[in-house]
C-alpha atoms as a PDB file:
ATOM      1  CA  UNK A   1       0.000   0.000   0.000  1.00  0.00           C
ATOM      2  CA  UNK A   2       1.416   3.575  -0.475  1.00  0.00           C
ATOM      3  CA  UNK A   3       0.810   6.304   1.203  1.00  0.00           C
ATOM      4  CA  UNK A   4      -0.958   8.729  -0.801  1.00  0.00           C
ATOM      5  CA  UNK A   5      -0.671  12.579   1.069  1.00  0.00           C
ATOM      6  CA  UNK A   6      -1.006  15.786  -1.150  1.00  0.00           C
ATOM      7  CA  UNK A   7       1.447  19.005  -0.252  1.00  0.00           C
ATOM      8  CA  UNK A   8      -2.076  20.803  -0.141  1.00  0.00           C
ATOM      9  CA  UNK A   9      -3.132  18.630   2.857  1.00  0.00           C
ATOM     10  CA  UNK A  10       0.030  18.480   4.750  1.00  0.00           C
ATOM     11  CA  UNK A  11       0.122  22.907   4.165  1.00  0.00           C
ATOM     12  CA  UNK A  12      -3.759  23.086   5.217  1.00  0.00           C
ATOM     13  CA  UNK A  13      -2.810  20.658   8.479  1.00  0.00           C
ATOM     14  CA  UNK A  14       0.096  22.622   9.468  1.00  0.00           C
ATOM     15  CA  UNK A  15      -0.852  25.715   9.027  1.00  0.00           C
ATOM     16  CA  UNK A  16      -4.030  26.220  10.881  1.00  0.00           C
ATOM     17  CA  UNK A  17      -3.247  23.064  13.080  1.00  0.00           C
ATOM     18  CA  UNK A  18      -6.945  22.348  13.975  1.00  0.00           C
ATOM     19  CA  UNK A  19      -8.249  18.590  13.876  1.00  0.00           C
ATOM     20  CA  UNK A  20     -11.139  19.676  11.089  1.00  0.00           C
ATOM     21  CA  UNK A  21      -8.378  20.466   9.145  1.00  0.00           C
ATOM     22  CA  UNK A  22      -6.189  17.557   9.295  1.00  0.00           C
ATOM     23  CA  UNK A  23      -9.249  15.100   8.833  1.00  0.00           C
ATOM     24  CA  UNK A  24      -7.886  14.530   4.534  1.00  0.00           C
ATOM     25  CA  UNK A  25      -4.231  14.184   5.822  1.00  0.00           C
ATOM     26  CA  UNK A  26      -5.515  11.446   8.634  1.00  0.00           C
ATOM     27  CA  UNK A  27      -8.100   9.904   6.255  1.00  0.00           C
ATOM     28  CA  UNK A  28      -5.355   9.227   3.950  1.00  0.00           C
ATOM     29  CA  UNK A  29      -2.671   8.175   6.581  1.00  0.00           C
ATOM     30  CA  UNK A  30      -4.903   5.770   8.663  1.00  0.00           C
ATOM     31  CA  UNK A  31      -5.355   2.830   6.359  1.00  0.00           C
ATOM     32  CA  UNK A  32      -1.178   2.618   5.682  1.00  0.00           C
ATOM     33  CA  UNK A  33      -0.278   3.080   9.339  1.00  0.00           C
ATOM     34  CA  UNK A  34      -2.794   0.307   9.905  1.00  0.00           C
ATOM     35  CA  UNK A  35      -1.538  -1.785   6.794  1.00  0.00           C
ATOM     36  CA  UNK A  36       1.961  -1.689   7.381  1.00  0.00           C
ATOM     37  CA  UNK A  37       1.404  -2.437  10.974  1.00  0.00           C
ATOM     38  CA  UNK A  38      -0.492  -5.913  10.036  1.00  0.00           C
ATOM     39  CA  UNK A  39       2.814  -7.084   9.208  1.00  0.00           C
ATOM     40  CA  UNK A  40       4.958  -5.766  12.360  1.00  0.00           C
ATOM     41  CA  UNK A  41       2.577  -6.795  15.188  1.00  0.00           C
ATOM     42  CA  UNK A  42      -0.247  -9.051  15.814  1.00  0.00           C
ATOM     43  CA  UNK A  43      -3.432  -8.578  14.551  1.00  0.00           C
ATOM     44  CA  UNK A  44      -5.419  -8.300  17.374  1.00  0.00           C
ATOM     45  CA  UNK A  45      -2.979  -4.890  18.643  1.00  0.00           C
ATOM     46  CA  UNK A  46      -2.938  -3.034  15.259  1.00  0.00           C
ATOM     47  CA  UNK A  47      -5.486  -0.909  15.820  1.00  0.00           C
ATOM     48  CA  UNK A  48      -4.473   0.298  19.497  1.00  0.00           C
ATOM     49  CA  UNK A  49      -0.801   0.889  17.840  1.00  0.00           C
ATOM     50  CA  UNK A  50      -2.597   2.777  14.824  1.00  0.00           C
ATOM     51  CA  UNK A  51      -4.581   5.317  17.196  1.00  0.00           C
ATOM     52  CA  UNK A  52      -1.496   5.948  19.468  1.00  0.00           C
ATOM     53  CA  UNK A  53       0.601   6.878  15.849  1.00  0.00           C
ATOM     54  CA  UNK A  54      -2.126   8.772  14.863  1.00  0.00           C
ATOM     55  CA  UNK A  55      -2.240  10.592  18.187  1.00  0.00           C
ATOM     56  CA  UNK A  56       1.585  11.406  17.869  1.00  0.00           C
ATOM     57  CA  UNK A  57       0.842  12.578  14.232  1.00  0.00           C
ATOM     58  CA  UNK A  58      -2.040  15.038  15.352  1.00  0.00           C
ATOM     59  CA  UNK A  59       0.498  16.068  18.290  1.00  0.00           C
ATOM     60  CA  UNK A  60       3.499  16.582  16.576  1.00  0.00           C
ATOM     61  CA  UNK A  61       2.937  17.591  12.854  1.00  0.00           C
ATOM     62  CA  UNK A  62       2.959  21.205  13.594  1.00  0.00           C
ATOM     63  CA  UNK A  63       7.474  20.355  14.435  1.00  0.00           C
ATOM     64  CA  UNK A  64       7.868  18.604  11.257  1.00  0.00           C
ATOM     65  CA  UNK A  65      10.498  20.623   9.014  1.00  0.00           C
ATOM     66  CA  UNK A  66       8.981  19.830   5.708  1.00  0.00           C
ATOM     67  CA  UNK A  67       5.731  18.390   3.930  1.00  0.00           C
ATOM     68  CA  UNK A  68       8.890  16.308   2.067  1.00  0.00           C
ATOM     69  CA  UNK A  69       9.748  14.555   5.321  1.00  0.00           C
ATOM     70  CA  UNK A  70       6.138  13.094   6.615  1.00  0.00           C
ATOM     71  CA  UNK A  71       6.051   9.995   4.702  1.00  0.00           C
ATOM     72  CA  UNK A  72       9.447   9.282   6.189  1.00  0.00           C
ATOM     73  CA  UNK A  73       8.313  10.554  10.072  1.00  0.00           C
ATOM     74  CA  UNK A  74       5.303   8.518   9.521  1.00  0.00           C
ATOM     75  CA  UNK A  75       7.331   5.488   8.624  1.00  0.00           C
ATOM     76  CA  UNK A  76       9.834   6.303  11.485  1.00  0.00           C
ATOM     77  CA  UNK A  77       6.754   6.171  14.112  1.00  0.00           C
ATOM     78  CA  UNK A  78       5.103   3.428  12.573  1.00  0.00           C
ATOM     79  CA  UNK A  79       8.739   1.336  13.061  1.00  0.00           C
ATOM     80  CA  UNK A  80       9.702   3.023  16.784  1.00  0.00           C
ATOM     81  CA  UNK A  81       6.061   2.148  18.184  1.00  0.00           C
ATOM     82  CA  UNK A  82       6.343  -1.209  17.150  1.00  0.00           C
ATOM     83  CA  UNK A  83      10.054  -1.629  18.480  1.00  0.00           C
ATOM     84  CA  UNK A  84       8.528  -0.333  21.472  1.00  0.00           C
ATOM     85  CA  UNK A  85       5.449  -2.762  21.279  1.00  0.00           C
ATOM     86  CA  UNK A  86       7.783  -5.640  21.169  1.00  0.00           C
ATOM     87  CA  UNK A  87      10.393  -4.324  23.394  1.00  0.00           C
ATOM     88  CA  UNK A  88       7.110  -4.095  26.291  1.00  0.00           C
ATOM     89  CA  UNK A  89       5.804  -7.263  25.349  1.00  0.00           C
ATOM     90  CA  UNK A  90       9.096  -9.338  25.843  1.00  0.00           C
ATOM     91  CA  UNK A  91       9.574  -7.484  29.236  1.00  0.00           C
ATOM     92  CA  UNK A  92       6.067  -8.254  30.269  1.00  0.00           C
ATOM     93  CA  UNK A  93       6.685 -11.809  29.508  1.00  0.00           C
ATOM     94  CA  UNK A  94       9.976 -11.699  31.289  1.00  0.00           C
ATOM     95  CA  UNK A  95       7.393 -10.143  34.320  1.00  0.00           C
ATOM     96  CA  UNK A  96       5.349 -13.019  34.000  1.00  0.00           C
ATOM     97  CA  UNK A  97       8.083 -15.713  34.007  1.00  0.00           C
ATOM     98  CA  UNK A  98       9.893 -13.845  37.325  1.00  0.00           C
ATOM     99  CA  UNK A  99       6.170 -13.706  38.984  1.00  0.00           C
ATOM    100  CA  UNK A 100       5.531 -17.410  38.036  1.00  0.00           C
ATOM    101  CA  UNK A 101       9.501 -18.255  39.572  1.00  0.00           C
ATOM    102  CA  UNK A 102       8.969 -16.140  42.778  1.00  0.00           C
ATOM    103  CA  UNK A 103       5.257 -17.867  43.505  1.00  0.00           C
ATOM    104  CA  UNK A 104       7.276 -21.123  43.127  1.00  0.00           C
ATOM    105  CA  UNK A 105      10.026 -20.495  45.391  1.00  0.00           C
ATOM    106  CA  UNK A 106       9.736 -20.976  48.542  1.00  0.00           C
ATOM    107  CA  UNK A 107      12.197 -18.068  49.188  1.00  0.00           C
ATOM    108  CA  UNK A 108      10.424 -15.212  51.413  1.00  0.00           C
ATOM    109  CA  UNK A 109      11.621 -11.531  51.391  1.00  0.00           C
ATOM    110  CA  UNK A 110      12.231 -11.075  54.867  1.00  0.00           C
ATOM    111  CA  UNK A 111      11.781  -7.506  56.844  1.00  0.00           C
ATOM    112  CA  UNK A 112      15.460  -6.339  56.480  1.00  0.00           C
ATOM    113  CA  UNK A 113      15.362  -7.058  52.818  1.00  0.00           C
ATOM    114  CA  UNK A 114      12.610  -4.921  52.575  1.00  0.00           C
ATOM    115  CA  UNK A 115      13.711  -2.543  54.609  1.00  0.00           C
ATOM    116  CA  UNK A 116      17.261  -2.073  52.215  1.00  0.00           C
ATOM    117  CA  UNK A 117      14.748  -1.881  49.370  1.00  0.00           C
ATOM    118  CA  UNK A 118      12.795   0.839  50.801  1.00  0.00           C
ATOM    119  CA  UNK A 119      15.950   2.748  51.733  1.00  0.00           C
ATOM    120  CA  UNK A 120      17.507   2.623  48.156  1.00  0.00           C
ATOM    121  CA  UNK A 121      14.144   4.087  46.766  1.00  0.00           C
ATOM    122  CA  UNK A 122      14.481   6.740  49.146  1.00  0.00           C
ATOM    123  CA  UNK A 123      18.435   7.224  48.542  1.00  0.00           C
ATOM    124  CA  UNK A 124      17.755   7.174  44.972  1.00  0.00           C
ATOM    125  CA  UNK A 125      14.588   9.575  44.939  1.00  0.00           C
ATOM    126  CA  UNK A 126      16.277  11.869  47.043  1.00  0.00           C
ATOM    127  CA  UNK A 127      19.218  12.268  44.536  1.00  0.00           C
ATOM    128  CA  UNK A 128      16.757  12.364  41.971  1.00  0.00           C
ATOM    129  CA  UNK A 129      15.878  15.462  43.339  1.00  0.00           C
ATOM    130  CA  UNK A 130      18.821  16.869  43.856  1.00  0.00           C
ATOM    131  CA  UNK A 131      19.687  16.909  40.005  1.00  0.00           C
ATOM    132  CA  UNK A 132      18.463  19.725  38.003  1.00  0.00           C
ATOM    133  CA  UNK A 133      15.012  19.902  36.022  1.00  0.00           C
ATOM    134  CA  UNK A 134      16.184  18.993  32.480  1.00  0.00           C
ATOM    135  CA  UNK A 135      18.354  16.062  33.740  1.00  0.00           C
ATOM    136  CA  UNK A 136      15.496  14.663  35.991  1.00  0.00           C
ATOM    137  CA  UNK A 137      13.208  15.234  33.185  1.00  0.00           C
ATOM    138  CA  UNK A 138      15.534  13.558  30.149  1.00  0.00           C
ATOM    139  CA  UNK A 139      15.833  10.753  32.719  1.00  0.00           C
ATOM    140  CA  UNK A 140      11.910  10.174  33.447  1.00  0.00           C
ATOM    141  CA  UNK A 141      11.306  10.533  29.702  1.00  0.00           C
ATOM    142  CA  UNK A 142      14.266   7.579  28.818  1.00  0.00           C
ATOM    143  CA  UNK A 143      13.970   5.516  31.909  1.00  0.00           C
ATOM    144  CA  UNK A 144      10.045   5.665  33.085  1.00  0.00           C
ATOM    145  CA  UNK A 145       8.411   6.559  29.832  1.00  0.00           C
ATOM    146  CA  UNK A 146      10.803   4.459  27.943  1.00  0.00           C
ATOM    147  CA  UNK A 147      11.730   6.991  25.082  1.00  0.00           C
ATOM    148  CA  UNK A 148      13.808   6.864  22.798  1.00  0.00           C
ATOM    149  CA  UNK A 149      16.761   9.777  22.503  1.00  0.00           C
ATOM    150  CA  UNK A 150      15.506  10.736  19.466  1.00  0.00           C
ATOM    151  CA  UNK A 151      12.039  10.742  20.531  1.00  0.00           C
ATOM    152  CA  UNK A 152      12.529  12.858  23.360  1.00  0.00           C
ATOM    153  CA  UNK A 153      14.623  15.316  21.164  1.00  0.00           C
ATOM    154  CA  UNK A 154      11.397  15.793  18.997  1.00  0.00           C
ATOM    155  CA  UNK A 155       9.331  16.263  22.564  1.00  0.00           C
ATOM    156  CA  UNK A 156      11.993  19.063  23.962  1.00  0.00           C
ATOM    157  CA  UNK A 157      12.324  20.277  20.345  1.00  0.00           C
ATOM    158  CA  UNK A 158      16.310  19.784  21.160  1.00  0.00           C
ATOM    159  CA  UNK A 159      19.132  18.046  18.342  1.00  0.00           C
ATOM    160  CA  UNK A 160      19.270  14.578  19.668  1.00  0.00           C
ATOM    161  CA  UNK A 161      23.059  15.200  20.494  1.00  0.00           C
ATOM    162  CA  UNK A 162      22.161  17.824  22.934  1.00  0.00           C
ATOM    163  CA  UNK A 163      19.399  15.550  24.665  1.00  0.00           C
ATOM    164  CA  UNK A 164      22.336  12.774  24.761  1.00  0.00           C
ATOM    165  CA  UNK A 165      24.705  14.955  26.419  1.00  0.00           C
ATOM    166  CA  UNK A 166      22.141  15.644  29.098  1.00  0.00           C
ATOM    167  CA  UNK A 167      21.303  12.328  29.587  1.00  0.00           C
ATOM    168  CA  UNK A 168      25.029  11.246  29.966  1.00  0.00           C
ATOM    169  CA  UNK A 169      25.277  14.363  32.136  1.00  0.00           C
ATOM    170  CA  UNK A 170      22.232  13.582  33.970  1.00  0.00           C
ATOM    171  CA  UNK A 171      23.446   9.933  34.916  1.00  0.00           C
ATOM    172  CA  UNK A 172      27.265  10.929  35.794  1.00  0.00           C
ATOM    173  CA  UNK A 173      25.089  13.467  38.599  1.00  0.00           C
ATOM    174  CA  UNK A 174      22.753  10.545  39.434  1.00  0.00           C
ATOM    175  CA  UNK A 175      26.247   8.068  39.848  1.00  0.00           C
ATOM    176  CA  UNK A 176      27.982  11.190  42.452  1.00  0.00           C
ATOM    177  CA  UNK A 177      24.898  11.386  44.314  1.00  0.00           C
ATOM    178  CA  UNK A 178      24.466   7.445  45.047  1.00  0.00           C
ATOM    179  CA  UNK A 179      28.369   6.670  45.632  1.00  0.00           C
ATOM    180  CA  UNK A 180      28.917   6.029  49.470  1.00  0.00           C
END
């Protein structure tokens, strides 16, 4: 399938930015997200993939640099939300395999264990803090929200370079903060 997109409805999307306007853009751009995802993921998650790309598109078309460039952003989404799909899907199966080990050990956590777990969250939250606002918020978006550097460039409208810089930055600050 081939994505069919006129400069007329990528120019009437950007410009005025406004959902009613995008609707020819999004009509168009649906059914190849949808198609190419058939053969990336499994059938029965294609659509909720397709809606969250088509969410990102709505979101972020007003940063794209030229109407030349959205078949190849809309190709670069389609194949970073389904690295991400499988990249969560093996982890939750990894989940599922540690639950299923940990139900059939018979080892128990016991109270001090917990209690050195609770005091690392602590040592690291507190160090969290301690770090400025871009590096804590370069390392929720990578870590927690599982973003890409590239991805978050986009969000902070930064060169991915920069954004790698602060995250190397941000986790040399993190490393002082936790060594005894």
């Amino acid at each position: 399938m081939k994505l069919d997109v006129t400069d007329e409805q990528l120019k009437l999307a950007r410009l005025k930015n406004r959902f009613k306007n995008m609707e020819p853009l999004l009509s168009a751009t649906a059914p190849y997200v949808k198609e190419v995802l058939k053969f990336k993921v499994p059938s029965s998650d294609v659509d909720d993939l397709a809606q969250e790309i088509m969410c990102k598109i709505i979101t972020n078309l007003c940063n794209l640099k030229s109407n030349d460039a959205y078949k190849a952003w809309v190709n670069s989404l389609i194949r970073n939300c389904s690295a991400s799909f499988w990249r969560n899907h093996v982890s939750h199966q990894m989940e599922d395999i540690d639950d299923e080990e940990s139900q059939n050990s018979s080892h128990q956590y016991t109270p001090e264990d917990q209690l050195i777990q609770s005091e690392r969250e602590v040592e690291l939250n507190a160090a969290m803090l301690m770090l400025s606002e871009q590096e804590r918020l370069v390392l929720e978006q990578r870590y927690t929200h599982g973003l890409k550097i590239d991805e978050i460039a986009m969000k902070l409208k930064r060169p991915s370079g920069t954004v790698r810089r602060w995250l190397h930055e941000a986790k040399d600050h993190l490393r002082e903060q936790l060594e005894p």
